[in-house]
N, C-alpha and C. Protein backbone atom coordinates (compact mmCIF):
# COMPACT_ATOMS: atom_id res chain seq x y z
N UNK A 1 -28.32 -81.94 6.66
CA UNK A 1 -29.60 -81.96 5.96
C UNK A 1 -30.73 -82.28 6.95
N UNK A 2 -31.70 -81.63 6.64
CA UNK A 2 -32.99 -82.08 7.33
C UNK A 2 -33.90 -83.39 7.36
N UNK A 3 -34.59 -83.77 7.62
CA UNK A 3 -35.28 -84.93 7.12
C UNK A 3 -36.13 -84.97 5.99
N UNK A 4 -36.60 -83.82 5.67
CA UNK A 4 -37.23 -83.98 4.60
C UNK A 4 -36.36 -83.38 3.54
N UNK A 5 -35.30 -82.87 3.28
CA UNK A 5 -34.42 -83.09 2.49
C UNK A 5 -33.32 -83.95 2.11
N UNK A 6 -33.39 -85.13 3.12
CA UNK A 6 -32.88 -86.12 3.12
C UNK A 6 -34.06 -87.35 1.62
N UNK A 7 -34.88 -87.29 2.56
CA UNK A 7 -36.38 -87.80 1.79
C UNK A 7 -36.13 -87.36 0.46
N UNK A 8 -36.23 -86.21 0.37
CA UNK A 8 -36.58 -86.04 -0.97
C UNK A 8 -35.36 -86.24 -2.32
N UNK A 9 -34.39 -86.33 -1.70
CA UNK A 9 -32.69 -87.19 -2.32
C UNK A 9 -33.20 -88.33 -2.55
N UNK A 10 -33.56 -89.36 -1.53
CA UNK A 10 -34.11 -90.43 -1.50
C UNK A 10 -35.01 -90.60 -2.71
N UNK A 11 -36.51 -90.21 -2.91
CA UNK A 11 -37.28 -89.49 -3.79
C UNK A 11 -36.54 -89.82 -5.15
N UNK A 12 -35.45 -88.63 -5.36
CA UNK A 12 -35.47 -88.40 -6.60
C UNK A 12 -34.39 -90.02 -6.95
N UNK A 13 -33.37 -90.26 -6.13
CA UNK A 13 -33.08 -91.50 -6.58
C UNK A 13 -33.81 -92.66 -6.63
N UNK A 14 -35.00 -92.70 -6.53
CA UNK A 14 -35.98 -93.91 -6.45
C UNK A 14 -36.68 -93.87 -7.87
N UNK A 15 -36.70 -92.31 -7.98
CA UNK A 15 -37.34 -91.91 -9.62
C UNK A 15 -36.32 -92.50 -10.73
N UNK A 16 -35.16 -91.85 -10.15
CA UNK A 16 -34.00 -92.35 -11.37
C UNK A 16 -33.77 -93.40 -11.40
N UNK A 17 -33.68 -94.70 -10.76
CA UNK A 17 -33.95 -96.11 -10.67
C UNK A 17 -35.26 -96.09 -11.42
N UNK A 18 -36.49 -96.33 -10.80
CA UNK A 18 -37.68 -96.42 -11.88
C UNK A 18 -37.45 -96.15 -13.46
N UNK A 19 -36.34 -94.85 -13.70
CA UNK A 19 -36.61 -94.63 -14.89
C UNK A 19 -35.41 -95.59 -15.83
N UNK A 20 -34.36 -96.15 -15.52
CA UNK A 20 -33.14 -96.68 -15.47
C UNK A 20 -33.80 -98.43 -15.50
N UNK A 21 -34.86 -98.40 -15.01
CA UNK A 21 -34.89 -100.12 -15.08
C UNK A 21 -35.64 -100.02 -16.71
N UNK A 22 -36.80 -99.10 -16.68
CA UNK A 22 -37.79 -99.21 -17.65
C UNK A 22 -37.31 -98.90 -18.90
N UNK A 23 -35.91 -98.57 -19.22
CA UNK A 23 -35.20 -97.91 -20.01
C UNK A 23 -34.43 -99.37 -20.51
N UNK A 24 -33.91 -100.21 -19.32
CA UNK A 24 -33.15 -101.28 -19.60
C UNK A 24 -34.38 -102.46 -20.05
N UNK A 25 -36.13 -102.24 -19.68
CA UNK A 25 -37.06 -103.10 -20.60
C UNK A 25 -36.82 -102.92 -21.63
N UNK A 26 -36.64 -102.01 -22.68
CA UNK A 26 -36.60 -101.71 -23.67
C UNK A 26 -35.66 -102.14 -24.51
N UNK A 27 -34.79 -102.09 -23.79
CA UNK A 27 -33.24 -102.80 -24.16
C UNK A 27 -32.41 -103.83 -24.38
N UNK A 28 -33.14 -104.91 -23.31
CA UNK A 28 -33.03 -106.08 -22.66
C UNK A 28 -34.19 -106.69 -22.83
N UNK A 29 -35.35 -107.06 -23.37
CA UNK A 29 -36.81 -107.59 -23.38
C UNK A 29 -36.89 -109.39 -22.73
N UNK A 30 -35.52 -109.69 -22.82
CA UNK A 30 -35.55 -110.98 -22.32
C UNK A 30 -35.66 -110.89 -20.87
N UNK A 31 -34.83 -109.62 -19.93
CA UNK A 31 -34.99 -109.55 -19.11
C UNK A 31 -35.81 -109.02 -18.17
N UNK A 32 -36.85 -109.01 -18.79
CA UNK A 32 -38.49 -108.49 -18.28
C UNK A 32 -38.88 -108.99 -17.36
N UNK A 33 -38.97 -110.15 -16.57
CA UNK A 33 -39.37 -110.58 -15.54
C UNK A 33 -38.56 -109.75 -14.31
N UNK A 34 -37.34 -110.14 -14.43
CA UNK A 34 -36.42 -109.36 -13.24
C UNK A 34 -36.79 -107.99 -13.19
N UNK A 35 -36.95 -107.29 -14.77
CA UNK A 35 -36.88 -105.66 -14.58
C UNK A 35 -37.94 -104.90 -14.45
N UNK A 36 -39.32 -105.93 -14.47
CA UNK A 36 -40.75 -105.31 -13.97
C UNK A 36 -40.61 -105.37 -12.55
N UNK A 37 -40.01 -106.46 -12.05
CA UNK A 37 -40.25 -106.58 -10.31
C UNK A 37 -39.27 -105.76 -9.66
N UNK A 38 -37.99 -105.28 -10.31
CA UNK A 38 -37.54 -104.25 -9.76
C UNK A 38 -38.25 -102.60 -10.13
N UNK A 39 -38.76 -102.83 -10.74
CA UNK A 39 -39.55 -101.46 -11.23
C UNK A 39 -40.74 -101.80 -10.18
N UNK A 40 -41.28 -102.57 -10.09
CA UNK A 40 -42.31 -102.18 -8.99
C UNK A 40 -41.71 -102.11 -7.70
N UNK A 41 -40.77 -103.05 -7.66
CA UNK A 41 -40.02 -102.83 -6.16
C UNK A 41 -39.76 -100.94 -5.92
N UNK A 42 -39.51 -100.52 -6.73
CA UNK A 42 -39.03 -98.89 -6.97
C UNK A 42 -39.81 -98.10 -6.35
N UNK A 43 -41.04 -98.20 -7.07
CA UNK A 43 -42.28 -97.83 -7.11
C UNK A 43 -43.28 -97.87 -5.43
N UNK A 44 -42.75 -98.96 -4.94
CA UNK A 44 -43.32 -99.28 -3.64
C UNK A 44 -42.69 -98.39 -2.86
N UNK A 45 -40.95 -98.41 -2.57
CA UNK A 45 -39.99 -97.54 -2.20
C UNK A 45 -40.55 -95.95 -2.01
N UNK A 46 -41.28 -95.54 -3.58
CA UNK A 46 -41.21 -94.10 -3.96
C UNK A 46 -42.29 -93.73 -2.78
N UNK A 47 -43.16 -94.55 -3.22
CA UNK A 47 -44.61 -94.27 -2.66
C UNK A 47 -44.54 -94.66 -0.89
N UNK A 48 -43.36 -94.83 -0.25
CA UNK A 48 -43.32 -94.94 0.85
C UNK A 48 -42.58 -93.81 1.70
N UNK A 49 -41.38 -93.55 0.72
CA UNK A 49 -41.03 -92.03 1.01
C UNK A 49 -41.70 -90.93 0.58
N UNK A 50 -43.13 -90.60 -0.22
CA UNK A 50 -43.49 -89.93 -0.86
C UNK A 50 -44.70 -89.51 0.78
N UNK A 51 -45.24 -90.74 1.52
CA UNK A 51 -46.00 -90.91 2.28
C UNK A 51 -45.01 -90.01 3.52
N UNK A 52 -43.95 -90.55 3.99
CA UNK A 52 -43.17 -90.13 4.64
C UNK A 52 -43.26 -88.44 4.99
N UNK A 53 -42.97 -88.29 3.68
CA UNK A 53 -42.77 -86.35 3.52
C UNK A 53 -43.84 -85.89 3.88
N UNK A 54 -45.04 -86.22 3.06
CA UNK A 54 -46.42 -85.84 3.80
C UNK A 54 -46.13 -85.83 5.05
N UNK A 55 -46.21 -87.12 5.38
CA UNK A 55 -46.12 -87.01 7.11
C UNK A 55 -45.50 -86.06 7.78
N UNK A 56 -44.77 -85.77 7.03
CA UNK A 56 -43.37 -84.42 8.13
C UNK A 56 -43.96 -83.51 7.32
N UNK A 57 -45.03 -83.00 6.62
CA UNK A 57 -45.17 -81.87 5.62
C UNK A 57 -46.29 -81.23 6.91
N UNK A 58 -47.37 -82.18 7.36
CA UNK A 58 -48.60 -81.97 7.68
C UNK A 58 -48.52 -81.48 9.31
N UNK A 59 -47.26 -81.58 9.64
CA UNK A 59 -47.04 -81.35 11.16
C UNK A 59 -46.06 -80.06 11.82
């Protein structure tokens, strides 16, 4: 695989986590503290490989 098809694996499992925690708020409401900070933890992740690809997109 290339690097930016590596990335973008990366990508989509960062999405499916994001969507997998926010799914277990719903589910779990007691466990909201833990499952917002892993949802933003996600989120930071996404938006760092999302930056990444750009980077290898623009060159």
């Amino acid at each position: 695989m290339i690097e930016a098809e590596v990335l973008k694996l990366a990508l989509a499992k960062e999405e499916d986590a994001i969507k997998a925690y926010q799914g277990m708020l719903i589910k779990y409401p007691s466990l909201r503290e833990l499952l917002s900070y892993l949802v933003t933890e996600e989120q930071k992740h996404k938006k760092l490989i999302e930056k990444k690809i750009a980077d290898l997109s623009c060159c």
